[in-house]
N, C-alpha and C. Protein backbone atom coordinates (compact mmCIF):
# COMPACT_ATOMS: atom_id res chain seq x y z
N UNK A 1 -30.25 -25.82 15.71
CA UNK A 1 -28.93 -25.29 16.03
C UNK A 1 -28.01 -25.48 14.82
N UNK A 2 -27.42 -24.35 14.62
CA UNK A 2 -26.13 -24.50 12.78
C UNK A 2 -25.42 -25.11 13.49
N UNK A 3 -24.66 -26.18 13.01
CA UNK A 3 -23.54 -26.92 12.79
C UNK A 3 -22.30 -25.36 12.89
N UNK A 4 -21.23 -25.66 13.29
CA UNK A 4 -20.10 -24.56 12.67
C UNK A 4 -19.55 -25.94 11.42
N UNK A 5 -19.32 -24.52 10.46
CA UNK A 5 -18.61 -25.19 9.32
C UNK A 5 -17.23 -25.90 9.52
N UNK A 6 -17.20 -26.94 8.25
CA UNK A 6 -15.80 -27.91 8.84
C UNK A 6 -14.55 -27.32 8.84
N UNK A 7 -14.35 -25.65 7.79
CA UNK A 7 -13.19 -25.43 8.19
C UNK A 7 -12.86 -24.81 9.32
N UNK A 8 -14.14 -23.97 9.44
CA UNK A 8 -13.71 -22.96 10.63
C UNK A 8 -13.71 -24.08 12.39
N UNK A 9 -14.52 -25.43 12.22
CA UNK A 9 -14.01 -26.34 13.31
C UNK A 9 -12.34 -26.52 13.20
N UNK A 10 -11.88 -26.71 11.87
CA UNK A 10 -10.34 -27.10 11.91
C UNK A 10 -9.55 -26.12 12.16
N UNK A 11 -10.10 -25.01 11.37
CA UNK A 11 -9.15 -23.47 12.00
C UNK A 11 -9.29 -23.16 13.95
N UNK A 12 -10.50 -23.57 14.00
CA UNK A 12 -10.11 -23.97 15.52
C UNK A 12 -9.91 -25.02 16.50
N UNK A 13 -9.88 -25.59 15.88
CA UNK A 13 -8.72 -26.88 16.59
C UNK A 13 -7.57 -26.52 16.39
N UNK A 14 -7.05 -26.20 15.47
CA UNK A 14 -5.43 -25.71 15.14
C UNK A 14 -5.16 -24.71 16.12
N UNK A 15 -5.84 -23.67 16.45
CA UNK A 15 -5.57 -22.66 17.23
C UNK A 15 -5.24 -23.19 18.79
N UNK A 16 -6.52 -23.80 19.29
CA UNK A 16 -6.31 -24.26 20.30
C UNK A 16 -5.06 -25.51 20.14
N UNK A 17 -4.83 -26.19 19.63
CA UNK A 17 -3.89 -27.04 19.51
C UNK A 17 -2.27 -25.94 20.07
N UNK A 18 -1.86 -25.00 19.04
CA UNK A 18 -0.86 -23.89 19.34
C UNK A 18 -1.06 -23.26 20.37
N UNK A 19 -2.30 -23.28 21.27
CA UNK A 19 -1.96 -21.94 22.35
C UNK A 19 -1.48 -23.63 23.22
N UNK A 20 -2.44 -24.45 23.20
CA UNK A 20 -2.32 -25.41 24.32
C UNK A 20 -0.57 -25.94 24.00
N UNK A 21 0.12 -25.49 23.36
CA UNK A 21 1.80 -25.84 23.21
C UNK A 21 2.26 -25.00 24.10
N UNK A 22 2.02 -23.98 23.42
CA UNK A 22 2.83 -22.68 24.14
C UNK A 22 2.86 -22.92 25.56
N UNK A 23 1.79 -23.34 25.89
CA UNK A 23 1.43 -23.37 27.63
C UNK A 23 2.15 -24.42 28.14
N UNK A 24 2.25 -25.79 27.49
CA UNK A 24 2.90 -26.80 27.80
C UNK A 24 4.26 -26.97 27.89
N UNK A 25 4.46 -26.02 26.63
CA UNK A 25 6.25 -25.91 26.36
C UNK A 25 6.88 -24.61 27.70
N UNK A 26 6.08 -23.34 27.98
CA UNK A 26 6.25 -22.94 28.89
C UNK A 26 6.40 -23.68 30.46
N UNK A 27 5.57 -24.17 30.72
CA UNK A 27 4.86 -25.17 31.96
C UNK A 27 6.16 -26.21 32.44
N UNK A 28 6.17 -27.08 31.20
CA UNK A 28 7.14 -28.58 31.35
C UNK A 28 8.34 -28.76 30.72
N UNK A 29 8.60 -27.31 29.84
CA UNK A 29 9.63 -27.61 28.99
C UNK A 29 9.81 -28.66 27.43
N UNK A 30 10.35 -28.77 26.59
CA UNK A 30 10.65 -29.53 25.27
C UNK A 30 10.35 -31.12 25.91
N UNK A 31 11.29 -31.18 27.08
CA UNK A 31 11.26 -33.10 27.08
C UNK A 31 9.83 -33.53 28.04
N UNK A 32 9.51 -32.69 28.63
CA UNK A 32 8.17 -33.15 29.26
C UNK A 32 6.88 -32.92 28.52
N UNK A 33 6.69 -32.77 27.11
CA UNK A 33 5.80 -32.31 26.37
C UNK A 33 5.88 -33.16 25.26
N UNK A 34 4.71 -34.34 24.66
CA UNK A 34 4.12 -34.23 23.94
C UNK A 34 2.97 -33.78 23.12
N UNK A 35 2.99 -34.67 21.69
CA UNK A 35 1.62 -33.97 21.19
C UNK A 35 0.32 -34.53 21.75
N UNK A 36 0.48 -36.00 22.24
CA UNK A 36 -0.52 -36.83 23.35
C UNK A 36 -0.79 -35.64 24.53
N UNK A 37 -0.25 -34.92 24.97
CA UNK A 37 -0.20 -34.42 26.63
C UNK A 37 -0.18 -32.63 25.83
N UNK A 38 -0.09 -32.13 24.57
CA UNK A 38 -0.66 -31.15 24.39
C UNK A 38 -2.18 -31.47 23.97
N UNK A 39 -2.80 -32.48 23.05
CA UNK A 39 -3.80 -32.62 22.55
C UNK A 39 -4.88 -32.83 24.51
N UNK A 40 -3.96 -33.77 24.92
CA UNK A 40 -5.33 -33.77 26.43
C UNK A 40 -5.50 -32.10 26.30
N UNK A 41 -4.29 -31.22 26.68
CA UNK A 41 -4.58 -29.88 27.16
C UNK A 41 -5.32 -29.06 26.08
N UNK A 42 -5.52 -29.57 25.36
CA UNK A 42 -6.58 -28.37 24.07
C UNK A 42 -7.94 -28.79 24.40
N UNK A 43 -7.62 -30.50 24.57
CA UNK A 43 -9.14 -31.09 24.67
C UNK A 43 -9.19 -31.54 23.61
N UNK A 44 -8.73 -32.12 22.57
CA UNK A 44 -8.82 -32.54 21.43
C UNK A 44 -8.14 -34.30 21.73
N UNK A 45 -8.84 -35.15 20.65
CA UNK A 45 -8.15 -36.33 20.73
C UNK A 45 -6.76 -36.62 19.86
N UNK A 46 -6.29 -37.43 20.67
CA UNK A 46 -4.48 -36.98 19.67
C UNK A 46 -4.36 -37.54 18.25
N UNK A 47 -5.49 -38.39 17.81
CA UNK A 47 -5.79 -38.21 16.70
C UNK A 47 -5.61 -37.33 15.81
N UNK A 48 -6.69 -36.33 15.70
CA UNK A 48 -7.02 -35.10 15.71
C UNK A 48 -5.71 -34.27 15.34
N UNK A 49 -5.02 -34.10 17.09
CA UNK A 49 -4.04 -33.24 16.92
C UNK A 49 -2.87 -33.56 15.83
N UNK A 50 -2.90 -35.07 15.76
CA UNK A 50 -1.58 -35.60 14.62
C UNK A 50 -2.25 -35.17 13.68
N UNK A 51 -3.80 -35.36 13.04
CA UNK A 51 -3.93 -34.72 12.09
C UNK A 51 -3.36 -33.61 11.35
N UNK A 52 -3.30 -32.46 12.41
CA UNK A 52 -3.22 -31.07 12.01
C UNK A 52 -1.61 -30.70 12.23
N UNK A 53 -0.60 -31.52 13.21
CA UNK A 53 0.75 -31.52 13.19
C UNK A 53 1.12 -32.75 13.76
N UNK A 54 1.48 -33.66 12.67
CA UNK A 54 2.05 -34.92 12.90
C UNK A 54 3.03 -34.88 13.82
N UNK A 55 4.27 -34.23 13.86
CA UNK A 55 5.24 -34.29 15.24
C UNK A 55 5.02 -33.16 15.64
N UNK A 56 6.06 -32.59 17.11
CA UNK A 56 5.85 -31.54 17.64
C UNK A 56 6.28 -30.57 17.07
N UNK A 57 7.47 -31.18 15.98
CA UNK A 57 8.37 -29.58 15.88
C UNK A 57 6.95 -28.92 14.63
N UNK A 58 6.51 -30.18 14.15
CA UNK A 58 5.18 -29.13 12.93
C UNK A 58 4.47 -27.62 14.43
N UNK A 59 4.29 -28.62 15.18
CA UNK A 59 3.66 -27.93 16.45
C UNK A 59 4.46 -26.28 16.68
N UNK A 60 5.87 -26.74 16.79
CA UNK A 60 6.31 -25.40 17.46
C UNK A 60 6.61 -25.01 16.39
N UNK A 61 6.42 -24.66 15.03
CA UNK A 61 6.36 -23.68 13.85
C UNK A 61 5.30 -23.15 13.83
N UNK A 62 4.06 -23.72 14.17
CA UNK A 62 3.16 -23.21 14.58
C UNK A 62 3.14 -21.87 15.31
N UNK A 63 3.59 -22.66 16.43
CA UNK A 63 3.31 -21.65 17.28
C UNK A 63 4.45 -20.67 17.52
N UNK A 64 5.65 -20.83 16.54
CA UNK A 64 6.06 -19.56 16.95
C UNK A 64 5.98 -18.66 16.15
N UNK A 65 5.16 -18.87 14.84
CA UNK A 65 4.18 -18.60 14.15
C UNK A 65 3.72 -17.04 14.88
N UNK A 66 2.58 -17.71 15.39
CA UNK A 66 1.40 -17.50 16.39
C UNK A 66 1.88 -16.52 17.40
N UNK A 67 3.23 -17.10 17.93
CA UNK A 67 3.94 -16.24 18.98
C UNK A 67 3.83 -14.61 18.60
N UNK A 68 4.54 -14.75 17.04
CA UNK A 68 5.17 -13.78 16.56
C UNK A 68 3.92 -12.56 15.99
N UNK A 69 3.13 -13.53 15.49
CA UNK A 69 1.72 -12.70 15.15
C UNK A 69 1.01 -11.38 16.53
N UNK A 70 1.43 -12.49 17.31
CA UNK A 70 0.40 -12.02 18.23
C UNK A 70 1.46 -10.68 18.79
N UNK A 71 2.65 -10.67 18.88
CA UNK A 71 3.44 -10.02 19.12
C UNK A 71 3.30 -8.49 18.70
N UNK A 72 3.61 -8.90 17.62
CA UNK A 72 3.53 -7.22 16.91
C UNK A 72 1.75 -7.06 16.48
N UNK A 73 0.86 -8.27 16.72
CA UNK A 73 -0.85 -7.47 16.75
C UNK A 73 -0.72 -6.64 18.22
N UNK A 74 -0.03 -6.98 19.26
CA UNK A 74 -0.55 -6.30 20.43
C UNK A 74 0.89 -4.47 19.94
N UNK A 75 1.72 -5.13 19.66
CA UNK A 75 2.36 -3.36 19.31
C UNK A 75 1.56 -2.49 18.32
N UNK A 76 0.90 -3.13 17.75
CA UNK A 76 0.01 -2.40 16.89
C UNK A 76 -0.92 -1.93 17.25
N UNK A 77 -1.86 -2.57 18.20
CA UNK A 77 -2.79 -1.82 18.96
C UNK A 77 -2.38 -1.04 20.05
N UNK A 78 -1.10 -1.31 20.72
CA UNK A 78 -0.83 0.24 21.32
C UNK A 78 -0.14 1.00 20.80
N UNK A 79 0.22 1.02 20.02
CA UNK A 79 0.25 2.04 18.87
C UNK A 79 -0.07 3.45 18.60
N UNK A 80 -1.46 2.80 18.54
CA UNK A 80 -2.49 3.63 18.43
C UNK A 80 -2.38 5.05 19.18
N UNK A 81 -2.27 4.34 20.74
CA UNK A 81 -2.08 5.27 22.06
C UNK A 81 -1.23 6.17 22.47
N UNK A 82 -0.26 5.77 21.54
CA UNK A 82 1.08 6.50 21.91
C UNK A 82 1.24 8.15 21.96
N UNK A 83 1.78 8.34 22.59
CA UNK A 83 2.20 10.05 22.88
C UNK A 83 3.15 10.70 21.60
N UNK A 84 3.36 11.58 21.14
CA UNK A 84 3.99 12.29 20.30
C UNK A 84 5.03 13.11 21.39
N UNK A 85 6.21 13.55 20.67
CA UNK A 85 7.28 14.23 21.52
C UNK A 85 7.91 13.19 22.44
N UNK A 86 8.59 14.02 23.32
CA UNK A 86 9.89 13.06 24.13
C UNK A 86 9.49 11.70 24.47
N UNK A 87 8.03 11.79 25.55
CA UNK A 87 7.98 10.47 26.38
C UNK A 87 7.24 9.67 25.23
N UNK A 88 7.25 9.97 23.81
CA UNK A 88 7.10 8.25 22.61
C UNK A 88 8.25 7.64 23.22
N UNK A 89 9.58 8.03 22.90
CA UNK A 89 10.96 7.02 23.05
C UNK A 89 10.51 6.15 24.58
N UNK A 90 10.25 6.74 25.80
CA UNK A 90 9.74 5.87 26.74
C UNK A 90 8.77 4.90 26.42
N UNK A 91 7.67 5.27 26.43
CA UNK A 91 6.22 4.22 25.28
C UNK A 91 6.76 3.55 24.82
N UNK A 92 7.22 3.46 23.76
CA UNK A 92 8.03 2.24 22.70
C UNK A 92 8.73 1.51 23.51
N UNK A 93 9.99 1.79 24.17
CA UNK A 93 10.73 1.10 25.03
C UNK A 93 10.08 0.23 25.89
N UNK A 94 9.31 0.96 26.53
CA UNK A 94 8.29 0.22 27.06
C UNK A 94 7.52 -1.23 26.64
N UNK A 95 6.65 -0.84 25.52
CA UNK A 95 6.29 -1.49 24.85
C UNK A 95 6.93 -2.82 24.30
N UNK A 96 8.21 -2.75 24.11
CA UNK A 96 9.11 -3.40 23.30
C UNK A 96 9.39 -4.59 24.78
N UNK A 97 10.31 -3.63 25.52
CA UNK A 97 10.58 -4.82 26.69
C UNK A 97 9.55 -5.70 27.42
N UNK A 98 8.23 -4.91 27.01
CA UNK A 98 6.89 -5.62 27.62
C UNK A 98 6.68 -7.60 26.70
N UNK A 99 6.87 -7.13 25.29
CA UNK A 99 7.52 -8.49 24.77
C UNK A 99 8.05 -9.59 25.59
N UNK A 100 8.84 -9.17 25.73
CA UNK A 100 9.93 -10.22 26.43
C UNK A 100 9.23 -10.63 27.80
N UNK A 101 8.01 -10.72 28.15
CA UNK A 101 7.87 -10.65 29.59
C UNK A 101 6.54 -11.81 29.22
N UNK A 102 6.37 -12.76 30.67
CA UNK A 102 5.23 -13.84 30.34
C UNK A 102 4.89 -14.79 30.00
N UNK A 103 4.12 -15.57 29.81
CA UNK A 103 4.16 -17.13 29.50
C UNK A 103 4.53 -17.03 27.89
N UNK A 104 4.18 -16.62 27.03
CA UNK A 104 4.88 -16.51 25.52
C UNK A 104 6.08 -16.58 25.64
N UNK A 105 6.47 -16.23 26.37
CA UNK A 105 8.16 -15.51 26.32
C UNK A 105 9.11 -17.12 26.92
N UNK A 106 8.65 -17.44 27.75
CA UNK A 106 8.55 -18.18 28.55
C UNK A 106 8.81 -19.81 27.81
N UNK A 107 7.56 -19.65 27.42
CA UNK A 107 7.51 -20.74 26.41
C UNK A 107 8.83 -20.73 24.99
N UNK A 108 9.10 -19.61 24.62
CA UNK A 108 9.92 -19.69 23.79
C UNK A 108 11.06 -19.77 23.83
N UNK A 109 11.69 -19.54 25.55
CA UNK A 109 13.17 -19.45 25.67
C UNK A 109 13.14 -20.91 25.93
N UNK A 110 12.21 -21.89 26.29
CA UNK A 110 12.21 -23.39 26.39
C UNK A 110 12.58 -24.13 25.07
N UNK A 111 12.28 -23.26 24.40
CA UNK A 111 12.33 -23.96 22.65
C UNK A 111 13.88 -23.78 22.24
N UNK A 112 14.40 -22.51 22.31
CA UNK A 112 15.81 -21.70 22.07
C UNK A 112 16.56 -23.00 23.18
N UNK A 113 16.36 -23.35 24.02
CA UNK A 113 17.47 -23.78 25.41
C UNK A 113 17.41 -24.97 24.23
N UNK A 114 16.24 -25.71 24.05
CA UNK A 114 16.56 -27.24 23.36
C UNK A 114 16.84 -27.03 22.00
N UNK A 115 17.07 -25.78 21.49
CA UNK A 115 17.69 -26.04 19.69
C UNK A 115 18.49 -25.47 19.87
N UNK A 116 19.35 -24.95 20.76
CA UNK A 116 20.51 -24.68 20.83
C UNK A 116 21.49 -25.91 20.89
N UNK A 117 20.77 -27.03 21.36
CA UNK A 117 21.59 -28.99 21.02
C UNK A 117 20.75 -29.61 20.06
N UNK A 118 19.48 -29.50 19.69
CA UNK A 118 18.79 -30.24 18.71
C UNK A 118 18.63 -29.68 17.65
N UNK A 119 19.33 -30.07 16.72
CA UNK A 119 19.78 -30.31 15.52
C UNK A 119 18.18 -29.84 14.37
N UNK A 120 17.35 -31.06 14.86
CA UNK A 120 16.03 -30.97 13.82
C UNK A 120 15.28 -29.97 14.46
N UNK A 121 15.29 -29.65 15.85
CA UNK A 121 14.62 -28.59 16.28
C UNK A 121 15.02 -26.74 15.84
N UNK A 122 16.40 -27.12 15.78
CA UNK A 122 16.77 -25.63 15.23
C UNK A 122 17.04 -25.27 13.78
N UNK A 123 16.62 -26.35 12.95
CA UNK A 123 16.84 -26.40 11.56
C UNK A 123 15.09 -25.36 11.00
N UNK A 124 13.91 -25.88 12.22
CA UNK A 124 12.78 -25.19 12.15
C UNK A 124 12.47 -23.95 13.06
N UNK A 125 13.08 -24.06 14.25
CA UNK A 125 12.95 -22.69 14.89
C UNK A 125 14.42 -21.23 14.20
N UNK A 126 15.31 -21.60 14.00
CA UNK A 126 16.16 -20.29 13.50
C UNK A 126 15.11 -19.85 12.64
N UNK A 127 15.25 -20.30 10.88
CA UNK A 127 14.75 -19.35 10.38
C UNK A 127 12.66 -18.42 10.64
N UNK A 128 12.38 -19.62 11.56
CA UNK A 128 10.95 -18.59 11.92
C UNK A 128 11.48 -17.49 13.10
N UNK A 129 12.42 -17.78 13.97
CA UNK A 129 12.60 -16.74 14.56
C UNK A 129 13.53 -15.40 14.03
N UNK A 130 14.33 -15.94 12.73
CA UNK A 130 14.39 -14.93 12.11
C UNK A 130 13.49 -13.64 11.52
N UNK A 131 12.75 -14.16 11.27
CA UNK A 131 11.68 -13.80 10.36
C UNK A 131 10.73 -12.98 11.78
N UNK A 132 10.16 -13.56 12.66
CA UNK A 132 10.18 -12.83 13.52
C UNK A 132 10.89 -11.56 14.00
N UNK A 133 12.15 -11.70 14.64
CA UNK A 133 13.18 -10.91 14.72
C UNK A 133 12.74 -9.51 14.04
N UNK A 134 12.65 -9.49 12.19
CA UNK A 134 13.02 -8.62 11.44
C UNK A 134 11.47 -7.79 11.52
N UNK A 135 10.39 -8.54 11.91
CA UNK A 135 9.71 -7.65 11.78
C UNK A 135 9.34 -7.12 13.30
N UNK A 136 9.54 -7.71 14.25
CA UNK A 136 9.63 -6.89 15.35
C UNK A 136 10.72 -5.56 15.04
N UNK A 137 11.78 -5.72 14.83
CA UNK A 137 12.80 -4.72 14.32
C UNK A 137 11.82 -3.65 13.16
N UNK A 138 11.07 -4.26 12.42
CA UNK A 138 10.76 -3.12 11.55
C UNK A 138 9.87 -2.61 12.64
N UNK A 139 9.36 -3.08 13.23
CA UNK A 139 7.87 -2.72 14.34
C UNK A 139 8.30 -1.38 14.39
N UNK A 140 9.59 -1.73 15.25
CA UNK A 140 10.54 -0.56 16.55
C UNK A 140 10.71 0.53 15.80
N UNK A 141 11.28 0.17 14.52
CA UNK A 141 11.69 1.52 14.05
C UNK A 141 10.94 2.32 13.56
N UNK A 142 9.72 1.63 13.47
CA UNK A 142 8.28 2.57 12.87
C UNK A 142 7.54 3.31 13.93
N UNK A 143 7.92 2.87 15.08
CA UNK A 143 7.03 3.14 16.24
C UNK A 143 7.52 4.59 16.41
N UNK A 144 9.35 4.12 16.70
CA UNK A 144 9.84 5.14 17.29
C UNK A 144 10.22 6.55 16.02
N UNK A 145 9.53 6.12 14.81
CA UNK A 145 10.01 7.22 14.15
C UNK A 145 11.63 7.79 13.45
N UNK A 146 12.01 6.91 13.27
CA UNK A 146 13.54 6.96 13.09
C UNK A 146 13.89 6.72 11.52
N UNK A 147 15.25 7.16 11.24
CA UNK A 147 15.56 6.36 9.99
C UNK A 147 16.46 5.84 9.87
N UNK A 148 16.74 4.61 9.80
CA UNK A 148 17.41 3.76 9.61
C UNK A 148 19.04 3.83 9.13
N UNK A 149 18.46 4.16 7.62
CA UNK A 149 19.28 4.66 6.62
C UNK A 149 20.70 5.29 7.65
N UNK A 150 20.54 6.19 8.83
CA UNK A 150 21.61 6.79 9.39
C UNK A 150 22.58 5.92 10.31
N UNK A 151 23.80 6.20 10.34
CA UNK A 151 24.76 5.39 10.75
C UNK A 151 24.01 5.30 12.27
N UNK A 152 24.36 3.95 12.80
CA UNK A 152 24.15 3.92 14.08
C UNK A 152 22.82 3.34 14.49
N UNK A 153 21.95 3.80 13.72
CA UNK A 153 20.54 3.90 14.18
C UNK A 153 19.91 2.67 14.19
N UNK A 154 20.51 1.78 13.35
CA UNK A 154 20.00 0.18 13.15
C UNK A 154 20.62 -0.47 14.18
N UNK A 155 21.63 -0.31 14.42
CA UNK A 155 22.47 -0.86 15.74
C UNK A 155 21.89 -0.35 17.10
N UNK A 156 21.75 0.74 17.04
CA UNK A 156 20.79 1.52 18.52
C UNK A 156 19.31 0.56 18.42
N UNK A 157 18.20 0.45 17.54
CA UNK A 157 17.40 -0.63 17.60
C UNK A 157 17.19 -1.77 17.87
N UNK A 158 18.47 -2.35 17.33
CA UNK A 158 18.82 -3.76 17.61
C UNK A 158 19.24 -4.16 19.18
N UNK A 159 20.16 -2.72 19.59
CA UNK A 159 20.32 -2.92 21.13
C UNK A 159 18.88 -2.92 21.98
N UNK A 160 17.74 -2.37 21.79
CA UNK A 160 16.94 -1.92 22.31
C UNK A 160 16.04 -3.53 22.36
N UNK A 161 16.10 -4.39 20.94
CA UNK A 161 15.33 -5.99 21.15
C UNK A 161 16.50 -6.42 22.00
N UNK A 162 17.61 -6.55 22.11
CA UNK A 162 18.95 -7.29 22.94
C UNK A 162 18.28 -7.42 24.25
N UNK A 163 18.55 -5.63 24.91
CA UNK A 163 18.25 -5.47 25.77
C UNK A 163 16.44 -5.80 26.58
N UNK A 164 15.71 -6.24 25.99
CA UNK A 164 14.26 -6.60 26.14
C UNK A 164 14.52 -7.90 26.44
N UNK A 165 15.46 -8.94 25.33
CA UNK A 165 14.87 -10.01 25.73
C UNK A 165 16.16 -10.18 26.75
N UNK A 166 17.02 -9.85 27.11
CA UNK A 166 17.56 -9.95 28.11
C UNK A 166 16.95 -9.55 29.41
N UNK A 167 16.46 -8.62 29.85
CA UNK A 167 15.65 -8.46 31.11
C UNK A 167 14.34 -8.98 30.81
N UNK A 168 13.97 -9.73 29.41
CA UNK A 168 12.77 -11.05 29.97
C UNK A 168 13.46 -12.01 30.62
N UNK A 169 14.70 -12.35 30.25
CA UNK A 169 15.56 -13.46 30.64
C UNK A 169 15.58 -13.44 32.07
N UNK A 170 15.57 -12.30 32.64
CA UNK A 170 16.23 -11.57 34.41
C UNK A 170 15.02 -12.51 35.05
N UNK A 171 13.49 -12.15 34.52
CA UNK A 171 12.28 -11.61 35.12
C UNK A 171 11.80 -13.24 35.10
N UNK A 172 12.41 -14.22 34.37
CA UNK A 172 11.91 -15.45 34.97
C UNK A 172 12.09 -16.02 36.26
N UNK A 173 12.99 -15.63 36.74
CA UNK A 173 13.65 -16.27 38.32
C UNK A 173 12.81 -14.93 38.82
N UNK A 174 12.71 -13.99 38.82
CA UNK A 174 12.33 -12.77 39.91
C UNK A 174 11.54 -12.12 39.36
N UNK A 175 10.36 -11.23 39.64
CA UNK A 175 9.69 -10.32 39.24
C UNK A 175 11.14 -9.20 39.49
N UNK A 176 10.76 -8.59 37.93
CA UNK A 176 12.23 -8.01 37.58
C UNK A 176 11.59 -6.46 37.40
N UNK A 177 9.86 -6.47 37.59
CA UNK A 177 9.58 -4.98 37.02
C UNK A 177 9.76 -3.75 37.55
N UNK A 178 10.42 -3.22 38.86
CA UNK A 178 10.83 -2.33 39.37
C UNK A 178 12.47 -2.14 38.76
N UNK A 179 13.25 -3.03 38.91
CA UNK A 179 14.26 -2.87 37.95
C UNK A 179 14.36 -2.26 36.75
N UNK A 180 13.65 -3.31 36.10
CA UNK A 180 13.26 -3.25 34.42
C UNK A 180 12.50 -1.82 34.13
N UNK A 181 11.71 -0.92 34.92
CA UNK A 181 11.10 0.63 34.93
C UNK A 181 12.19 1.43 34.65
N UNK A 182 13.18 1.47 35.79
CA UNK A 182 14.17 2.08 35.87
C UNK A 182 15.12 1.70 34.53
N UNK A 183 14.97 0.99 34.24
CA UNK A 183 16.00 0.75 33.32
C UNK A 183 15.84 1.23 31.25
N UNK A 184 14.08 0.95 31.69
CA UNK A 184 13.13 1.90 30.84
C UNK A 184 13.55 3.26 30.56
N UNK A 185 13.12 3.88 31.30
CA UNK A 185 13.49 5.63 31.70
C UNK A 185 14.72 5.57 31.08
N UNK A 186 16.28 4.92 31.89
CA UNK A 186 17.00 5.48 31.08
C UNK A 186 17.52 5.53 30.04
N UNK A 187 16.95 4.15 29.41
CA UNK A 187 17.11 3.52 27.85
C UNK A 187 16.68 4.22 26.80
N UNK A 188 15.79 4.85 27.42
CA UNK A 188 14.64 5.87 26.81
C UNK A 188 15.23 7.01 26.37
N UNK A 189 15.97 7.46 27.96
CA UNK A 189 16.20 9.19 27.50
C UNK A 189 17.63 8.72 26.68
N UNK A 190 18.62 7.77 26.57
CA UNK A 190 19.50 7.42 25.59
C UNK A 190 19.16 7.47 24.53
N UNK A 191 18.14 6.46 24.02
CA UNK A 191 17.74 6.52 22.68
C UNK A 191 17.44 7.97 22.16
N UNK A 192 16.87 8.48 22.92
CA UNK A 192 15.99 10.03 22.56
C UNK A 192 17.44 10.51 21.80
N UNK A 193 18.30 10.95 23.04
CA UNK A 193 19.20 11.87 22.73
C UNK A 193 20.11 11.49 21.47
N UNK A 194 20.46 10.03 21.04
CA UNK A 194 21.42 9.90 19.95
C UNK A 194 20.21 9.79 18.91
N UNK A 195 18.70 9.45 18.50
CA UNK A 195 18.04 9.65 17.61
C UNK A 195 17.12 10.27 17.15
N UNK A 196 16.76 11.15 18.31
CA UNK A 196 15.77 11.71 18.36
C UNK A 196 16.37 13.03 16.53
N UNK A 197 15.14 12.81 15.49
CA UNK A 197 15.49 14.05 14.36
C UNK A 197 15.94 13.05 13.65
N UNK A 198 16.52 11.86 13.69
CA UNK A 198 16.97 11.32 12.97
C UNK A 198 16.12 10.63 11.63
C-alpha cells in the first residue's frame, strides 16, 4: 500500500482543519469555538492543528480564504450554464443571492458579529473580506455583461451584493426562499432595464 506523500497529508489536514471551522464557527459561534474543539471535529490531534494555525484567528484567514475561493469556483461553474438574452440578468441575480445563503454564509456572519468589537479579529478579517468583496464584484459584472466604466453601473452592482447578503441575513431566522424568488424576478427585470447595452 503507497504511503500518501507528506505534503499532500499536510495539504489535507489544513483543508479539513478550515472546513471543520467553518462548521464550528457556524454551529457555536466565535466564543464557543476553539482550535482544541475544531481539531476533535476534523479528527486531527490539536497538536497537529496548532501546527498548521497556532491561534484561531490564523484559522479564520484561512478559511475565509477558502470561503471566498469556493465562492466564485461555484459562480464559475454555473457560468457555464447560463442563458444569453433577458432571463441572464435573472440567472446571475440568482446566482449571486444564492451566495449569501447556508452554512458558509452562516459561519461568516458569526465572524463579522465578533470583529465588529474585536479589535485583533477585525484587523484579519476586513482586509480578506475586502479582497473577497472585489472579486465577487468583478464576478457580477462579468457574468452579467456590463460595463462598468458607465455612470451608475458600479453602484447598480454593488446594490445587487448589498441586497444578497441582506436577504442571506433574512433567511437565517426563516427559510426566506419564496420571498427571496420574488424578489429575484424583480431585481432582475430592474437591473435589465437600467443596464441592459450597457
Amino acid at each position: 500500500m503507497l504511503r500518501e506523500p507528506q505534503q499532500e497529508r499536510s495539504r489535507t489536514t489544513r483543508r479539513r482543519l478550515i472546513e471543520a471551522a467553518l462548521d464550528c464557527f457556524g454551529e457555536r459561534g466565535w466564543s464557543g469555538v476553539t482550535v482544541a474543539v475544531i481539531a476533535e471535529r476534523a479528527g486531527v490531534s490539536r497538536g497537529a492543528a496548532q501546527h498548521h494555525f497556532p491561534t484561531r484567528e490564523d484559522l479564520v484567514a484561512a478559511a475565509v480564504e477558502l470561503l471566498g475561493e469556493v465562492q466564485i469556483a461555484e459562480m464559475r461553474a454555473q457560468a457555464a450554464g447560463l442563458p444569453s438574452g433577458s432571463s441572464r440578468f435573472e440567472h446571475v441575480v440568482e446566482m449571486v443571492l444564492n451566495l449569501y445563503t447556508g452554512p458558509m454564509f452562516r459561519a461568516a456572519l458569526q465572524l463579522w458579529s465578533v470583529a465588529s468589537t474585536d479589535e485583533a479579529l477585525r484587523a484579519v478579517l476586513v482586509p480578506l473580506e475586502a479582497r473577497v468583496g472585489r472579486e465577487a464584484h468583478r464576478m457580477t459584472v462579468e457574468l452579467l455583461g456590463v460595463n462598468e466604466s458607465r455612470p451608475g453601473v458600479r453602484e447598480l452592482v454593488q446594490a445587487t451584493l448589498d441586497l444578497a447578503r441582506g436577504l442571506g441575513l433574512a433567511n437565517l431566522l426563516t427559510d426566506d426562499a419564496r420571498r427571496r424568488h420574488q424578489i429575484v424576478r424583480e431585481w432582475a427585470r430592474a437591473l435589465e432595464a437600467q443596464l441592459a447595452g450597457t
